[in-house]
C-alpha atoms as a PDB file:
ATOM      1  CA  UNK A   1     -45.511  60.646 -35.448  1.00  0.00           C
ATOM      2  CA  UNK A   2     -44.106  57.474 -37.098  1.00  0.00           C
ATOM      3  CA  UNK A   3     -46.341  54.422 -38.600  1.00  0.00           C
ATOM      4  CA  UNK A   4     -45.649  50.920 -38.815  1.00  0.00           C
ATOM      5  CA  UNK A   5     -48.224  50.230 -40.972  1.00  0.00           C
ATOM      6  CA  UNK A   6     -46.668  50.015 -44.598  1.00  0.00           C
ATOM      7  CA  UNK A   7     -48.000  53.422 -46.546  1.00  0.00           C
ATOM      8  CA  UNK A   8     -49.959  54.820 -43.846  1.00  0.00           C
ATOM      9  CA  UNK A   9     -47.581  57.880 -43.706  1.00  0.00           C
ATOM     10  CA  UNK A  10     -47.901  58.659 -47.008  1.00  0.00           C
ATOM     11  CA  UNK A  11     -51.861  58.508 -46.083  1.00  0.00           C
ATOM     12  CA  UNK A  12     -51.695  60.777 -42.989  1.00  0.00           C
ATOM     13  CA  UNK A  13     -49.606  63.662 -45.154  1.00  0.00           C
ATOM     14  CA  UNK A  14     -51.766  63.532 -47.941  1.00  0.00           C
ATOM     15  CA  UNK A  15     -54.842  63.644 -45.571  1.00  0.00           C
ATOM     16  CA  UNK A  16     -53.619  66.130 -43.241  1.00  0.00           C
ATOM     17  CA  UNK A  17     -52.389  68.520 -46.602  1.00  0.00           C
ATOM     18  CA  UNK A  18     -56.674  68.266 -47.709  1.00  0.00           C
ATOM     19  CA  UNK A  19     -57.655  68.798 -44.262  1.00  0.00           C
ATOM     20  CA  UNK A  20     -55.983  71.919 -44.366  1.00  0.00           C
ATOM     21  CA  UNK A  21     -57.499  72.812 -47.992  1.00  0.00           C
ATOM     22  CA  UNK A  22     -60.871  72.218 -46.094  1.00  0.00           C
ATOM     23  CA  UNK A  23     -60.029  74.675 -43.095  1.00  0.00           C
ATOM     24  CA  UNK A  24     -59.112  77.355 -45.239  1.00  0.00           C
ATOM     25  CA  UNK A  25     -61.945  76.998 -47.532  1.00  0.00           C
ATOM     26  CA  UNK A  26     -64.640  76.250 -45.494  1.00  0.00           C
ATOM     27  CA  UNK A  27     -63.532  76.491 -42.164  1.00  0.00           C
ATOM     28  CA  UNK A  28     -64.344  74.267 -39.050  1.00  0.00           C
ATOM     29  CA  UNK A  29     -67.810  72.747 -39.862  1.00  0.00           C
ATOM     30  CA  UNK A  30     -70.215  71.060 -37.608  1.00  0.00           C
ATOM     31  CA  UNK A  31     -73.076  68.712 -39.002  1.00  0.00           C
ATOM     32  CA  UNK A  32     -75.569  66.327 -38.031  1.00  0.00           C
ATOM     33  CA  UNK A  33     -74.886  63.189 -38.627  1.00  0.00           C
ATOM     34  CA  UNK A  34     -77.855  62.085 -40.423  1.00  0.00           C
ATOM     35  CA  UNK A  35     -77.256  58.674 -40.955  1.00  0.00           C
ATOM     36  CA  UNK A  36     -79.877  55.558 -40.655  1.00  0.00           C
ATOM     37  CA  UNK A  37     -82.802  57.881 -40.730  1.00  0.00           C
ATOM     38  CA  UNK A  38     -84.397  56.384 -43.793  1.00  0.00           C
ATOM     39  CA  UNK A  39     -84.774  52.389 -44.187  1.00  0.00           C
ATOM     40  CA  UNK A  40     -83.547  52.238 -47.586  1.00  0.00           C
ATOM     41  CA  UNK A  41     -80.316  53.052 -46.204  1.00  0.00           C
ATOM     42  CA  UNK A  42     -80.389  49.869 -44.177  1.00  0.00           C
ATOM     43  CA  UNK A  43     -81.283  48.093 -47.496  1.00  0.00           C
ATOM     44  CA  UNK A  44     -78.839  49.543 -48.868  1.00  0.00           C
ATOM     45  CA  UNK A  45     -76.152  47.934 -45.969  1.00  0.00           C
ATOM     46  CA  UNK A  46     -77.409  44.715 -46.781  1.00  0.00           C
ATOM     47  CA  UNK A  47     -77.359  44.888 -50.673  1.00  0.00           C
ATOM     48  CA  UNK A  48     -73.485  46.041 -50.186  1.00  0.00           C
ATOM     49  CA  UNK A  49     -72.796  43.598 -48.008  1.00  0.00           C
ATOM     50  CA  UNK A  50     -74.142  40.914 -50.546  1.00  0.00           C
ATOM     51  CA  UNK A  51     -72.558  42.111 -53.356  1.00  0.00           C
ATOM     52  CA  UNK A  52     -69.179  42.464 -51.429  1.00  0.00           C
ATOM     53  CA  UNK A  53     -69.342  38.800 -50.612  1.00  0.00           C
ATOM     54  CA  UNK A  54     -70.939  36.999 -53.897  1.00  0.00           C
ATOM     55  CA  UNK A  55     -68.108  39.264 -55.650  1.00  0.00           C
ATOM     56  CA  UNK A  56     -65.526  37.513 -53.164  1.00  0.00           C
ATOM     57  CA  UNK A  57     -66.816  34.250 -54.147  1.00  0.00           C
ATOM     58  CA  UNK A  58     -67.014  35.313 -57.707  1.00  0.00           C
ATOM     59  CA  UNK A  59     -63.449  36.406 -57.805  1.00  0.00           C
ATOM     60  CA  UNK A  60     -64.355  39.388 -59.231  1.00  0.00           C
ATOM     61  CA  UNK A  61     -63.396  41.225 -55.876  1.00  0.00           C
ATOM     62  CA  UNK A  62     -62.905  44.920 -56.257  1.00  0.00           C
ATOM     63  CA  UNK A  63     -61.572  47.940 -53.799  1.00  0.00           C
ATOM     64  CA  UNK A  64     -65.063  49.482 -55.182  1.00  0.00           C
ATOM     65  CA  UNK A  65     -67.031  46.602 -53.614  1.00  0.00           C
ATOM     66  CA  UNK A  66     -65.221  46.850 -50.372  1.00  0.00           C
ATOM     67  CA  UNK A  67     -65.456  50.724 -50.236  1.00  0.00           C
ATOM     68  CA  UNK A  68     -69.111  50.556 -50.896  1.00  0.00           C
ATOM     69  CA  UNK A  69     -69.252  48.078 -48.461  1.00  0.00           C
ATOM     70  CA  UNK A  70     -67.877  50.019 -45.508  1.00  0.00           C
ATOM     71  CA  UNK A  71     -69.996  53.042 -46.550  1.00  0.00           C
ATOM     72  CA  UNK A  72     -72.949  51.753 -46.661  1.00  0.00           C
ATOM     73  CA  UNK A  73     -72.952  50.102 -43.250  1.00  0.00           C
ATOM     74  CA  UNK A  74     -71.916  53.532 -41.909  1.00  0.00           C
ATOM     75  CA  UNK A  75     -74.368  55.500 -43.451  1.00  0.00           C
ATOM     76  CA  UNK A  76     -77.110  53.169 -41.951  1.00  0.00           C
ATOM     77  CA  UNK A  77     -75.355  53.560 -38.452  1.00  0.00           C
ATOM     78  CA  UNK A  78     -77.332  55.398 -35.858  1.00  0.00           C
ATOM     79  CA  UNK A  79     -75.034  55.050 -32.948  1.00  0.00           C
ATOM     80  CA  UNK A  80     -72.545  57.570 -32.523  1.00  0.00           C
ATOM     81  CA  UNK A  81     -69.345  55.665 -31.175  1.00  0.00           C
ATOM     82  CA  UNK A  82     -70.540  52.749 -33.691  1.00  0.00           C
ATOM     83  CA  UNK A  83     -70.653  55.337 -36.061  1.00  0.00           C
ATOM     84  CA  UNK A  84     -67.365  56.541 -35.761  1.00  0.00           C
ATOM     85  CA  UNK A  85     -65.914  52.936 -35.844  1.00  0.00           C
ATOM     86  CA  UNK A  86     -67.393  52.426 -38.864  1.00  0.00           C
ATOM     87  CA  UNK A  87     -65.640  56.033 -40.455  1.00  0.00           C
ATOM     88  CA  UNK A  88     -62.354  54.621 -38.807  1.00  0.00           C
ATOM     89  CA  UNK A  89     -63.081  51.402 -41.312  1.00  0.00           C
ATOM     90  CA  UNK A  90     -63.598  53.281 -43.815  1.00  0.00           C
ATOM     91  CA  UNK A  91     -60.789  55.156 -43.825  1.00  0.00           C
ATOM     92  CA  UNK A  92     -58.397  52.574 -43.390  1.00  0.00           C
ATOM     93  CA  UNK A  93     -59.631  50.736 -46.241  1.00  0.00           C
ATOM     94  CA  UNK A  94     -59.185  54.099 -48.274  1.00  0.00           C
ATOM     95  CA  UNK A  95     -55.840  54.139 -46.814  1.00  0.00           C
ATOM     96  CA  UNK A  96     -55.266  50.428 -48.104  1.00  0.00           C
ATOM     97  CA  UNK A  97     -56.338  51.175 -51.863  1.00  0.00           C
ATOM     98  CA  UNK A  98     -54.382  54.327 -52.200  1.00  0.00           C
ATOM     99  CA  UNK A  99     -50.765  51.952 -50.829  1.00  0.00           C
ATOM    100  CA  UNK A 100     -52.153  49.262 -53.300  1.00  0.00           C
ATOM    101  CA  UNK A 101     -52.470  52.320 -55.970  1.00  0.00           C
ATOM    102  CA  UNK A 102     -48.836  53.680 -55.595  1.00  0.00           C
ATOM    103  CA  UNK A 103     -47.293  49.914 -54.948  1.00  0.00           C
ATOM    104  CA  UNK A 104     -48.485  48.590 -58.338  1.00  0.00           C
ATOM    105  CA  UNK A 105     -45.875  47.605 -60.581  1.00  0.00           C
ATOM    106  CA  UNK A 106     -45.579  48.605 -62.967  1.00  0.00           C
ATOM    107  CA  UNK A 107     -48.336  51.506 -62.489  1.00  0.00           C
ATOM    108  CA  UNK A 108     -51.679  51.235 -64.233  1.00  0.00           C
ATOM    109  CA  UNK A 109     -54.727  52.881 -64.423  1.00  0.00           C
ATOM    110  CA  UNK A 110     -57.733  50.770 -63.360  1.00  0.00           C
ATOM    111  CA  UNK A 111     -59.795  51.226 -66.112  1.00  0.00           C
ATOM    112  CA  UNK A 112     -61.397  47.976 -65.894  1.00  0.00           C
ATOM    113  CA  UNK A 113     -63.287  46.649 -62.258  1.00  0.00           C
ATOM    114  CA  UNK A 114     -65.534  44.172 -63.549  1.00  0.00           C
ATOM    115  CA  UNK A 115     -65.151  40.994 -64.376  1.00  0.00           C
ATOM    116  CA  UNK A 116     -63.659  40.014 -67.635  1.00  0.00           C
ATOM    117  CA  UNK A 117     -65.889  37.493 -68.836  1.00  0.00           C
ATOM    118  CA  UNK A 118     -69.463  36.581 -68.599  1.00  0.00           C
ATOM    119  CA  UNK A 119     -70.078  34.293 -65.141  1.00  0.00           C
ATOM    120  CA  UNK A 120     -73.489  32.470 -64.720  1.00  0.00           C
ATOM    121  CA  UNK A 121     -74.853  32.228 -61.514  1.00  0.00           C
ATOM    122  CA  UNK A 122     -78.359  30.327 -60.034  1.00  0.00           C
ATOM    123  CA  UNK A 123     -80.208  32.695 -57.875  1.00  0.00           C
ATOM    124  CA  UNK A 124     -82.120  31.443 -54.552  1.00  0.00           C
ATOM    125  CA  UNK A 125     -85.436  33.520 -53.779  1.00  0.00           C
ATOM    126  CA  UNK A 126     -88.096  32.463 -51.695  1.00  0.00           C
ATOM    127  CA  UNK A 127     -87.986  29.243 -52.371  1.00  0.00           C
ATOM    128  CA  UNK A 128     -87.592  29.587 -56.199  1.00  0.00           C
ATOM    129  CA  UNK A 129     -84.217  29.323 -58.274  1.00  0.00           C
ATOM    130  CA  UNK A 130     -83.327  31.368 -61.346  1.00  0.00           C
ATOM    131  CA  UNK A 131     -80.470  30.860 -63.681  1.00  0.00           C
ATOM    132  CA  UNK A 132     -78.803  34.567 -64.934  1.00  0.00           C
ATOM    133  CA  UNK A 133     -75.402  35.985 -66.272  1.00  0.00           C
ATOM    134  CA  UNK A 134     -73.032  38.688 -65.205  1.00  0.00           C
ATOM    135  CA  UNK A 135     -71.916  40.428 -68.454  1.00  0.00           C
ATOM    136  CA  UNK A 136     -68.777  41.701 -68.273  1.00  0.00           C
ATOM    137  CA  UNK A 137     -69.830  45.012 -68.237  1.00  0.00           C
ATOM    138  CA  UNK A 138     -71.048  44.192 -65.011  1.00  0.00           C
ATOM    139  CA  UNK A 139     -74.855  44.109 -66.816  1.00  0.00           C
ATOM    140  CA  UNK A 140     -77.087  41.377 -65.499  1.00  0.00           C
ATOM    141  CA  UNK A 141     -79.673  39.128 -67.123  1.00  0.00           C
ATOM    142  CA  UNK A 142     -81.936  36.276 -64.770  1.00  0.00           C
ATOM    143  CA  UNK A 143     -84.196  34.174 -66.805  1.00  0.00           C
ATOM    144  CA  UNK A 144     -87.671  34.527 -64.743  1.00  0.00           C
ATOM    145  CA  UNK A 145     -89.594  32.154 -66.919  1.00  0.00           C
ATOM    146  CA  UNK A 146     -87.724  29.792 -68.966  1.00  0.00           C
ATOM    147  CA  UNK A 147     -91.128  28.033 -70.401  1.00  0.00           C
ATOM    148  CA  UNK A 148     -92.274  31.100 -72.008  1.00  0.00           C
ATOM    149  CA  UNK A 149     -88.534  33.201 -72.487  1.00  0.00           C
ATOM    150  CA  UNK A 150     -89.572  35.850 -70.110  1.00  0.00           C
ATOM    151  CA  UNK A 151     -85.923  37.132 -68.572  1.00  0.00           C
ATOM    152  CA  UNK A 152     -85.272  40.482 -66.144  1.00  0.00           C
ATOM    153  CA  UNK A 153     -82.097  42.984 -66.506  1.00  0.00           C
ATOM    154  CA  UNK A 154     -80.444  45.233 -64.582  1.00  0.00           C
ATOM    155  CA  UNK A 155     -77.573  47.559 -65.216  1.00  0.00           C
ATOM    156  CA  UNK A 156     -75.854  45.721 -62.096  1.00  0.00           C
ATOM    157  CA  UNK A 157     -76.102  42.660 -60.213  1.00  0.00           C
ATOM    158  CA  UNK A 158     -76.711  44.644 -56.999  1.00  0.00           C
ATOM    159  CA  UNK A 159     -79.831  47.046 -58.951  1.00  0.00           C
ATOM    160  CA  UNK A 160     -81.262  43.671 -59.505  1.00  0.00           C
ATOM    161  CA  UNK A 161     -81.458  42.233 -55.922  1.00  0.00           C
ATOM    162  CA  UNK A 162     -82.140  45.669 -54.570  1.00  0.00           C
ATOM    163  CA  UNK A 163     -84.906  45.823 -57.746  1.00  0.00           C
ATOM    164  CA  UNK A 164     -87.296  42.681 -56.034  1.00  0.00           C
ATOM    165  CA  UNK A 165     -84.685  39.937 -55.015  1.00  0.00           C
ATOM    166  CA  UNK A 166     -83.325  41.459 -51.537  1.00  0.00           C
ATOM    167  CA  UNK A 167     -82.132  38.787 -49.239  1.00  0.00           C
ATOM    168  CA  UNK A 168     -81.749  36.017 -52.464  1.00  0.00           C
ATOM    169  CA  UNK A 169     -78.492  33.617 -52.368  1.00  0.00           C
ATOM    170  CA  UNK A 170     -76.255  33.559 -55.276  1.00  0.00           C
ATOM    171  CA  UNK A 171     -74.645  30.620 -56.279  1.00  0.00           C
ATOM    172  CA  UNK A 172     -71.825  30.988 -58.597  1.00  0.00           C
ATOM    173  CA  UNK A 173     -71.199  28.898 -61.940  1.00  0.00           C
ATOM    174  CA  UNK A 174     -67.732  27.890 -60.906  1.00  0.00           C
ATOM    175  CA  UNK A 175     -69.054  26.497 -57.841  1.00  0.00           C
ATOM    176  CA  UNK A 176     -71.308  23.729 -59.141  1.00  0.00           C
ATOM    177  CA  UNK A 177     -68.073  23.278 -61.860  1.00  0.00           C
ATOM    178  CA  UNK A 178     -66.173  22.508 -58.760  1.00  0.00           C
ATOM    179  CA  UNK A 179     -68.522  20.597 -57.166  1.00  0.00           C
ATOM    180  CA  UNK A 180     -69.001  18.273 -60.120  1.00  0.00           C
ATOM    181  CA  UNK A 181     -65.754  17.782 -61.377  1.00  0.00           C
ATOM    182  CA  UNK A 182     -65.156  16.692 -57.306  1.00  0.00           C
ATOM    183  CA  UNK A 183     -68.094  13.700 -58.355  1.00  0.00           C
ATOM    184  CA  UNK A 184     -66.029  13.174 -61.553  1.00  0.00           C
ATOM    185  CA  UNK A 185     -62.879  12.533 -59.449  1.00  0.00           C
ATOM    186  CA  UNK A 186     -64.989  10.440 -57.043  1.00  0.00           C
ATOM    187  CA  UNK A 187     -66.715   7.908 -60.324  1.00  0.00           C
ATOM    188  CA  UNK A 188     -62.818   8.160 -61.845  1.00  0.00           C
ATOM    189  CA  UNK A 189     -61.348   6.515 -58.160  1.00  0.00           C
ATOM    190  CA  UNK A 190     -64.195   3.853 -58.643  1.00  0.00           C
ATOM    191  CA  UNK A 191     -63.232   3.100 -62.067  1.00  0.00           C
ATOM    192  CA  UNK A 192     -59.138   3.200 -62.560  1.00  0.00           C
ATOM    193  CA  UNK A 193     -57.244  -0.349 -61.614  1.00  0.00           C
ATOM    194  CA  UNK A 194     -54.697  -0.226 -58.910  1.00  0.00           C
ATOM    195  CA  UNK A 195     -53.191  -2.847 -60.146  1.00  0.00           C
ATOM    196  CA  UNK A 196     -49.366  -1.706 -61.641  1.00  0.00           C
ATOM    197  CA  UNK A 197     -49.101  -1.894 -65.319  1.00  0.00           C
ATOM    198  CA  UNK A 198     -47.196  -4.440 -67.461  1.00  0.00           C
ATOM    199  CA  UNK A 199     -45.727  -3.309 -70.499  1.00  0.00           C
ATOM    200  CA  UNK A 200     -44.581  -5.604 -73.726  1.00  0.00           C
ATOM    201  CA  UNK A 201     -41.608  -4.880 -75.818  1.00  0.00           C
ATOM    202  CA  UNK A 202     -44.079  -1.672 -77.552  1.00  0.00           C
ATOM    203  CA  UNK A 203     -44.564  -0.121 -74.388  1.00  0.00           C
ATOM    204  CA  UNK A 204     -48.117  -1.631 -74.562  1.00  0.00           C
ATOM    205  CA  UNK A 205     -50.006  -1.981 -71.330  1.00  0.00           C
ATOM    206  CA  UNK A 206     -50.894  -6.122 -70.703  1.00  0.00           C
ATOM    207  CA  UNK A 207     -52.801  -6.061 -67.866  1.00  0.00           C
ATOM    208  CA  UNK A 208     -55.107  -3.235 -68.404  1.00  0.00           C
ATOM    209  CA  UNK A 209     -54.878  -4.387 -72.836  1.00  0.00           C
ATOM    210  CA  UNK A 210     -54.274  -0.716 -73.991  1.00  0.00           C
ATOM    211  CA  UNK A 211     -51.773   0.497 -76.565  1.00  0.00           C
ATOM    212  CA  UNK A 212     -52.237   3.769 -74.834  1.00  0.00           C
ATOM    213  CA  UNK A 213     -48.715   5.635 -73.426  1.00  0.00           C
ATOM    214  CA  UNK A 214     -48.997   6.586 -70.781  1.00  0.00           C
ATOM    215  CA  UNK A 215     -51.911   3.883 -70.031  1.00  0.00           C
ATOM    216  CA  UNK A 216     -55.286   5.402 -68.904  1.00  0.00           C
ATOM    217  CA  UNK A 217     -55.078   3.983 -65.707  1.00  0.00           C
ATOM    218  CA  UNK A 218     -51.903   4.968 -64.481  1.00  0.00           C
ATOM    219  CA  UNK A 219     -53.218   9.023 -65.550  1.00  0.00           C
ATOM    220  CA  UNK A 220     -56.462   8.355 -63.694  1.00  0.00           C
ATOM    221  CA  UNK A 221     -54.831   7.544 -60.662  1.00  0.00           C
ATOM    222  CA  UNK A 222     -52.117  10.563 -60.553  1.00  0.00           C
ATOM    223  CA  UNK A 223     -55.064  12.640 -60.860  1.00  0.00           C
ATOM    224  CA  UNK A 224     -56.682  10.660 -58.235  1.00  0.00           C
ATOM    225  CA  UNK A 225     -53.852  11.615 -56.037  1.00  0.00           C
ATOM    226  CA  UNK A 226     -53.207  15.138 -57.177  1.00  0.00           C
ATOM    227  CA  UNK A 227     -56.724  16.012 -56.167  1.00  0.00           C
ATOM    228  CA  UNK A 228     -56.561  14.282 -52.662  1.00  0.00           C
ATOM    229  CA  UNK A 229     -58.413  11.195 -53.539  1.00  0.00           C
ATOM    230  CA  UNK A 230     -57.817   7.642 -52.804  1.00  0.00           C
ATOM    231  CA  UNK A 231     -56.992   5.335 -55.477  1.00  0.00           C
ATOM    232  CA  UNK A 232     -60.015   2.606 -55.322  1.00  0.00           C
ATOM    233  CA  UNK A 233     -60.140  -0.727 -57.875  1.00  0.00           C
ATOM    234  CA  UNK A 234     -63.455  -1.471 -59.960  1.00  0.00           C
ATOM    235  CA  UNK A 235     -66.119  -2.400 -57.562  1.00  0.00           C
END
């Protein structure tokens, strides 16, 4: 049988050579399925799925994440042919990591899968917000009580929400970055002068009275218009 499917027949051999290990060891075995008997595995779905997408948005976005992800929901499957769809999932997303694996170039060793700096993040609870860090050995700190210093840790972001905080929001630093340098560009299109410049004999602007080169103006409104902004006068 041929694939289209770019690796996937380097997957199938190497599958089909340990399915054949199992036979001989072990034979043909037949097990229950046991999954979604216990409601932490549910929990468990959930907290995976979470920490698959706030690692997404955190562009810290591992194969490990995604994995865990898949598993997870399959585990706390109780429907047979769901069940199975979710084991097909799986193991095309195993089948994705090991092409990425042998496609690298030039080959490396993951050794690393968190993120490589510390990112600080505002959790959303109940109501309540709490400011915390991701360490970049994926340890996490939230400040619970910034009055008195009182602070929680966990050894990962997803023990944390699964240690009290299940169903919280995570908002990412670099999103309110984004958001306010977007109101920075906003103020700057109120402020810069669409009026063209007028240089003397220095190279001085005249109309806007700056000895500045380029003038201010001229940079505020290329970076008006490199960020999709329109150019606006003082007003």
């Amino acid at each position: 049988m041929s694939f289209t499917t770019p690796g996937l027949q380097a997957f199938a051999a190497a599958v089909d050579t340990e399915r054949q290990r199992q036979l001989a060891k072990w034979g043909d075995q037949r097990h229950p399925d046991g999954t979604g008997q216990y409601p932490e595995l549910i929990v468990d779905a959930d907290v995976a799925r979470m920490a698959c997408q706030q690692a997404a948005e955190g562009e810290y976005l591992t194969w490990l994440h995604i994995l865990r992800e898949e598993a997870a929901e399959a585990l706390a499957e109780t429907d047979p042919a769901k069940l199975r769809t979710e084991l097909v999932q799986i193991a095309a997303v195993c089948a994705a990591w090991i092409h990425d694996i042998d496609t690298r170039t030039p080959p490396q060793t993951d050794t690393k899968t968190e993120a490589p700096f510390a990112i600080g993040f505002r959790l959303h609870h109940h109501g309540n917000a709490y400011d915390g860090v991701l360490l970049p050995g994926g340890q996490t700190i939230l400040v619970t009580d910034p009055a008195d210093l009182l602070a929680t840790g966990a050894p990962t972001l997803d023990d944390l929400l699964r240690g009290g905080y299940h169903g919280a929001h995570i908002e990412w630093g670099h999103q309110t970055l984004h958001a306010e340098f977007q109101r920075a560009i906003g103020l700057l299109a109120t402020l810069a002068d669409p009026e063209p410049c007028r240089h003397d004999h220095h190279g001085h602007c005249r109309i806007h009275g700056t000895t500045a080169s380029p003038c201010p103006h001229v940079s505020a409104r290329e970076l008006i218009t490199r960020h999709g902004r329109p150019e606006a006068g003082r007003g």
